[in-house]
C-alpha atoms as a PDB file:
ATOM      1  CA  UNK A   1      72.730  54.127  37.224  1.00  0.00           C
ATOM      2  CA  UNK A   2      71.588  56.243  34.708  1.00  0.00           C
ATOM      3  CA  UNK A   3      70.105  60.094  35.867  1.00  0.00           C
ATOM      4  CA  UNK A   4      67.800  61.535  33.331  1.00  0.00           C
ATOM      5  CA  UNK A   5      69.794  64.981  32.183  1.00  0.00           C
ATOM      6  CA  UNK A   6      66.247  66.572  31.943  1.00  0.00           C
ATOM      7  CA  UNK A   7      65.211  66.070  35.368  1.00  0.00           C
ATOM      8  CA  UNK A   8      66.260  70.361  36.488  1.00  0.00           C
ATOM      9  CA  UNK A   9      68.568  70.713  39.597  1.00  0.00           C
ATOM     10  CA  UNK A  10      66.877  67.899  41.942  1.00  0.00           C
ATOM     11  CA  UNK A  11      66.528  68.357  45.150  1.00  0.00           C
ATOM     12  CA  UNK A  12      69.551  70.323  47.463  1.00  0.00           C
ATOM     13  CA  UNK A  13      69.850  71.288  51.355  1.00  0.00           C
ATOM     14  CA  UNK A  14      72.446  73.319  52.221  1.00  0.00           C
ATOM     15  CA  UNK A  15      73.703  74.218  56.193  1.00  0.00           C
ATOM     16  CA  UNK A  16      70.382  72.764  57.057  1.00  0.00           C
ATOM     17  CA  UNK A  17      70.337  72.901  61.018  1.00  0.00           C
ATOM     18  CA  UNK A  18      67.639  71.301  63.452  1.00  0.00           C
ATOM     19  CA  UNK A  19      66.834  71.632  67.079  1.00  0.00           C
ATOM     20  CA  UNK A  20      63.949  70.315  69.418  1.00  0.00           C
ATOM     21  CA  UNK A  21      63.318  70.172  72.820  1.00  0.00           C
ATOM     22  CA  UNK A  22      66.234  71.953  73.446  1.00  0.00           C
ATOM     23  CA  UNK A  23      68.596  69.561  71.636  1.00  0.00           C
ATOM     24  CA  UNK A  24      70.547  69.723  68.204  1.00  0.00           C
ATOM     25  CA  UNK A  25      68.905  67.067  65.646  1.00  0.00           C
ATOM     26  CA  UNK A  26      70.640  68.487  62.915  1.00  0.00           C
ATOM     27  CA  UNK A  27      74.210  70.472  62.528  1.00  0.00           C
ATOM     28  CA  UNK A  28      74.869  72.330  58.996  1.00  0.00           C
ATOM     29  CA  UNK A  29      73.440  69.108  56.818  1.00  0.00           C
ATOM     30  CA  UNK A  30      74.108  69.102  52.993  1.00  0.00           C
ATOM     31  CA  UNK A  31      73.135  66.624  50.921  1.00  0.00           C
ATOM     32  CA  UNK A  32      72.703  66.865  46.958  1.00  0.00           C
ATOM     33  CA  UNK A  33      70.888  63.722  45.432  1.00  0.00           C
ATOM     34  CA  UNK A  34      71.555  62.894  41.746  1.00  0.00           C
ATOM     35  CA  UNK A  35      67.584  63.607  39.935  1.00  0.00           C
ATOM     36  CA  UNK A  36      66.494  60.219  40.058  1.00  0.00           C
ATOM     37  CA  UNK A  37      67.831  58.630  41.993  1.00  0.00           C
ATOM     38  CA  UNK A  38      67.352  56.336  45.150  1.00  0.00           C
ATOM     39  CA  UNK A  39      69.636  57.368  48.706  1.00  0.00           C
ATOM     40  CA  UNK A  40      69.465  55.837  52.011  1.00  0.00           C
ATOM     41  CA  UNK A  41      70.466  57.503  54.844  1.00  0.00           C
ATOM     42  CA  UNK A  42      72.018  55.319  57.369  1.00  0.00           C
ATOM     43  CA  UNK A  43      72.583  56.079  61.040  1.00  0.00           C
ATOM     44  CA  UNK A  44      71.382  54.735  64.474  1.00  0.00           C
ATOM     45  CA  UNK A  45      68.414  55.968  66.160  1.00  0.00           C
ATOM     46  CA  UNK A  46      68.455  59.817  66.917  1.00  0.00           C
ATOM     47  CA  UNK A  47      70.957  60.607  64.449  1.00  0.00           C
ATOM     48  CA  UNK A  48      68.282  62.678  62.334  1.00  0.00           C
ATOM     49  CA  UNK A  49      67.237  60.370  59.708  1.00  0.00           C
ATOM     50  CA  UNK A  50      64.140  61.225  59.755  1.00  0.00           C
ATOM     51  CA  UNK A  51      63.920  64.785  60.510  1.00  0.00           C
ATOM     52  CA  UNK A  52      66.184  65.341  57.778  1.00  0.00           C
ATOM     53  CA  UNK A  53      63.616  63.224  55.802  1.00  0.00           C
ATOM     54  CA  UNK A  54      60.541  65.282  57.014  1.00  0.00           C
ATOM     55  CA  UNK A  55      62.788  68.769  55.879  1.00  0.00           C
ATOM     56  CA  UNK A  56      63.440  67.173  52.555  1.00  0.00           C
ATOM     57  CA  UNK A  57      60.155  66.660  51.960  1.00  0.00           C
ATOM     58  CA  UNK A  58      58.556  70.056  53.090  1.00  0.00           C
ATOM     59  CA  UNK A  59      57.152  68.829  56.222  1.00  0.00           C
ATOM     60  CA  UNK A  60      59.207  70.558  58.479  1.00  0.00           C
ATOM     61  CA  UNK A  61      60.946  73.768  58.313  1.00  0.00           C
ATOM     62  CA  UNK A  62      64.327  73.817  58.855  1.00  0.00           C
ATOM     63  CA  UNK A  63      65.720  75.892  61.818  1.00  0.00           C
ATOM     64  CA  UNK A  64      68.434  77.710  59.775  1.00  0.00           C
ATOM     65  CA  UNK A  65      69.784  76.623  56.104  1.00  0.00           C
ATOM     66  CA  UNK A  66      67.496  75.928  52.486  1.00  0.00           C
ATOM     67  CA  UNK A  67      66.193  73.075  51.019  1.00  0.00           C
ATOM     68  CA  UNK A  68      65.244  73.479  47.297  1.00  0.00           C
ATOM     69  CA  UNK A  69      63.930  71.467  44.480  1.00  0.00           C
ATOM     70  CA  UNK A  70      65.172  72.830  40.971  1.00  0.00           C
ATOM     71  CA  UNK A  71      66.606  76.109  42.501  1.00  0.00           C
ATOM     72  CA  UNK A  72      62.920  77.044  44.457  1.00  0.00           C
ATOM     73  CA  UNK A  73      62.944  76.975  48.025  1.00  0.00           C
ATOM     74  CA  UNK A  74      60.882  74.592  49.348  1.00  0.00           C
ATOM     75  CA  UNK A  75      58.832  76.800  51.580  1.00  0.00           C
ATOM     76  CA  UNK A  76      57.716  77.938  48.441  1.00  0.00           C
ATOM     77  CA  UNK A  77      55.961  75.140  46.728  1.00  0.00           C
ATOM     78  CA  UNK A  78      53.084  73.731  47.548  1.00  0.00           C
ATOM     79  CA  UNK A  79      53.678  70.373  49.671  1.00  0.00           C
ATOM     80  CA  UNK A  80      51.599  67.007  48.622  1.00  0.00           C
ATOM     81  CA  UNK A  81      52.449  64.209  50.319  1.00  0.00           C
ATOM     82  CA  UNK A  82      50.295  60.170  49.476  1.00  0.00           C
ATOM     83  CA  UNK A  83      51.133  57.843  52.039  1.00  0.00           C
ATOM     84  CA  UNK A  84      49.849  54.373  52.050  1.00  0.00           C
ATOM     85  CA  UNK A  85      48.497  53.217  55.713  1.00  0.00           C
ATOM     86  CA  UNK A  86      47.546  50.097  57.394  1.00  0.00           C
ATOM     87  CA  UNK A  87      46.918  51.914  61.005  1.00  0.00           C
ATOM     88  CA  UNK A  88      43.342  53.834  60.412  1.00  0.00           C
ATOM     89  CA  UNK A  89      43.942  55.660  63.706  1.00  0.00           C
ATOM     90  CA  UNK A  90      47.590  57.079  62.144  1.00  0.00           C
ATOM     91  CA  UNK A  91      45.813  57.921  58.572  1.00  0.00           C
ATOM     92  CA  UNK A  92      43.027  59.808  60.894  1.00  0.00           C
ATOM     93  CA  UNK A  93      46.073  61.406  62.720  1.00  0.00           C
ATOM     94  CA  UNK A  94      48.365  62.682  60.288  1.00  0.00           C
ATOM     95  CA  UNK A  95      46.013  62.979  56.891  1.00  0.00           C
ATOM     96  CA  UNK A  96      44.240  65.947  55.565  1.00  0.00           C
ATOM     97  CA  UNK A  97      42.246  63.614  53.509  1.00  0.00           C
ATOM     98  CA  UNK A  98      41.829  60.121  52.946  1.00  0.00           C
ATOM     99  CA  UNK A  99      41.111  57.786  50.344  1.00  0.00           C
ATOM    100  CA  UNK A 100      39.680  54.385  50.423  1.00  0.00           C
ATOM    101  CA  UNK A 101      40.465  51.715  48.233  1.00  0.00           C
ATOM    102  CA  UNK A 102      38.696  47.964  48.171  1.00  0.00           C
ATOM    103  CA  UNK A 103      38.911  45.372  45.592  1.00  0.00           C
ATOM    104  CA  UNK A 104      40.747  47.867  42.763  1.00  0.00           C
ATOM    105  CA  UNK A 105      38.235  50.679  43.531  1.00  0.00           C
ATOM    106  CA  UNK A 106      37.911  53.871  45.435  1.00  0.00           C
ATOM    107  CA  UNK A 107      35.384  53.465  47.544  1.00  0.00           C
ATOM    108  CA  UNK A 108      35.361  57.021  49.572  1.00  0.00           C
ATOM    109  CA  UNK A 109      36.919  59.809  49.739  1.00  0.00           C
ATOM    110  CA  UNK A 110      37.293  63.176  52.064  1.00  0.00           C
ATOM    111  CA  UNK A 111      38.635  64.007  55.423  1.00  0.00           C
ATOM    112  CA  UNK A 112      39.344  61.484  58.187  1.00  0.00           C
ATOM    113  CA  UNK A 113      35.625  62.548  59.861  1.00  0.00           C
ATOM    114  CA  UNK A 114      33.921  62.593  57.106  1.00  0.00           C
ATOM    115  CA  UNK A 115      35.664  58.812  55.951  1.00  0.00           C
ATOM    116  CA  UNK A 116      36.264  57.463  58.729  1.00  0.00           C
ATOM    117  CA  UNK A 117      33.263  55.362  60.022  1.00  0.00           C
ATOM    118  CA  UNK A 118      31.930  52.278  61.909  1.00  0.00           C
ATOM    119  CA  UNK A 119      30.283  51.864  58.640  1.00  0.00           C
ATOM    120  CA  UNK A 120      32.779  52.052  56.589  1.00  0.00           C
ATOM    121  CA  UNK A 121      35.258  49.888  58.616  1.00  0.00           C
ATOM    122  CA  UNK A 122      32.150  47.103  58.724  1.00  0.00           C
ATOM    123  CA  UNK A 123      32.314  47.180  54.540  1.00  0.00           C
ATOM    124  CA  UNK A 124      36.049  47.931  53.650  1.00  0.00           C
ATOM    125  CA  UNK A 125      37.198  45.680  56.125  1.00  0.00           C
ATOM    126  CA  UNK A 126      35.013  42.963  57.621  1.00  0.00           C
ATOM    127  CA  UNK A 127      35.204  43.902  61.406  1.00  0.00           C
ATOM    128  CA  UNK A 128      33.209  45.770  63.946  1.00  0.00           C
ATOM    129  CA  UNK A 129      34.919  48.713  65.714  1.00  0.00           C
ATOM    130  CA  UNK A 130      33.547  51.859  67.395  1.00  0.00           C
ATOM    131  CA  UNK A 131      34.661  55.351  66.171  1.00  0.00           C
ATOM    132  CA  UNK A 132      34.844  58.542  68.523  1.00  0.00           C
ATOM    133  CA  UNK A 133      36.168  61.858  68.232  1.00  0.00           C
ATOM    134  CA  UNK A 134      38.446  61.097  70.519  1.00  0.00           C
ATOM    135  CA  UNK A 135      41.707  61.970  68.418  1.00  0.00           C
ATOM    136  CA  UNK A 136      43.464  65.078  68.455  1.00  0.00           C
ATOM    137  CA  UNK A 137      41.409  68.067  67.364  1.00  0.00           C
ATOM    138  CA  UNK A 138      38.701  66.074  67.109  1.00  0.00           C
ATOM    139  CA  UNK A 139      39.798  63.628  64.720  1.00  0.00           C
ATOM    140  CA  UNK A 140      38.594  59.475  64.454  1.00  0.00           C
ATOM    141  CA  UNK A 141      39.703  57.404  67.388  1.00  0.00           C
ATOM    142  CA  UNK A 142      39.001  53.943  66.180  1.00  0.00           C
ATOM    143  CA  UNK A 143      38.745  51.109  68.770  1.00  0.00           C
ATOM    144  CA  UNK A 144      37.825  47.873  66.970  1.00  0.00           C
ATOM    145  CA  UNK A 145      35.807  44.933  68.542  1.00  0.00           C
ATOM    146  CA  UNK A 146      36.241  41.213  69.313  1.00  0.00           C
ATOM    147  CA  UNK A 147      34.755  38.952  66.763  1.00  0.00           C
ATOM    148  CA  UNK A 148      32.020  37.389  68.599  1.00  0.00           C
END
């Protein structure tokens, strides 16, 4: 596979080391991608897939060691993350904003209480559900309703 020359330094971690709850996710990780290209990480659950994913991409900090893209430290630059959802109760979750998409078009756009509505749900996707604050901070709980 061919790696555009162009593409700067790519991504690099180096000694990148992870704990939670007391327990060592990661141990001195370093892992330099080729720019462009695609790499799995293989492993069996709990072997730190993905926490090593969410360091790589700026989500979480790293206990000790650097990530950088093109020779800037992560913690740096500005993170923007667009994740496509299914699960509204996830997207009101985890996202800062939301978009909306039906038939080709955006149909709204904002934070996840300001998109997130029975109304909404009722046009986007053809069902009835009722929406709370019931989610953490405050955020959407959706529960959705038998078709009658």
């Amino acid at each position: 596979m061919n790696h555009p020359a162009d593409a700067g330094e790519g991504l690099r971690a180096e000694r990148v080391r992870r704990e939670a709850g007391g327990r060592l996710i990661l141990d001195g990780v370093a892992i330099t991608p080729p720019p462009g290209a695609t790499v799995g990480l293989l492993g069996p659950n709990g072997s730190g897939k993905s926490t090593l994913l969410r360091i790589l991409a700026g989500l979480l900090a790293p206990d000790a060691g650097v990530v950088t893209l093109d020779g800037n430290a992560l913690a740096d630059l500005p993170v923007t993350s667009v994740v496509a959802l299914h699960d509204l109760n996830l997207a009101a979750m985890f996202c800062d904003r939301i978009t909306v998409m039906k038939a080709g078009r955006v149909v709204a756009g904002g934070t996840p209480v300001e998109v997130i509505t029975e109304e909404l749900i009722a046009d986007v996707y053809g069902v009835g559900a009722v929406v709370t604050p019931d989610g953490p901070d405050g955020r959407p709980s959706v529960r959705f309703l038998p078709r009658r």
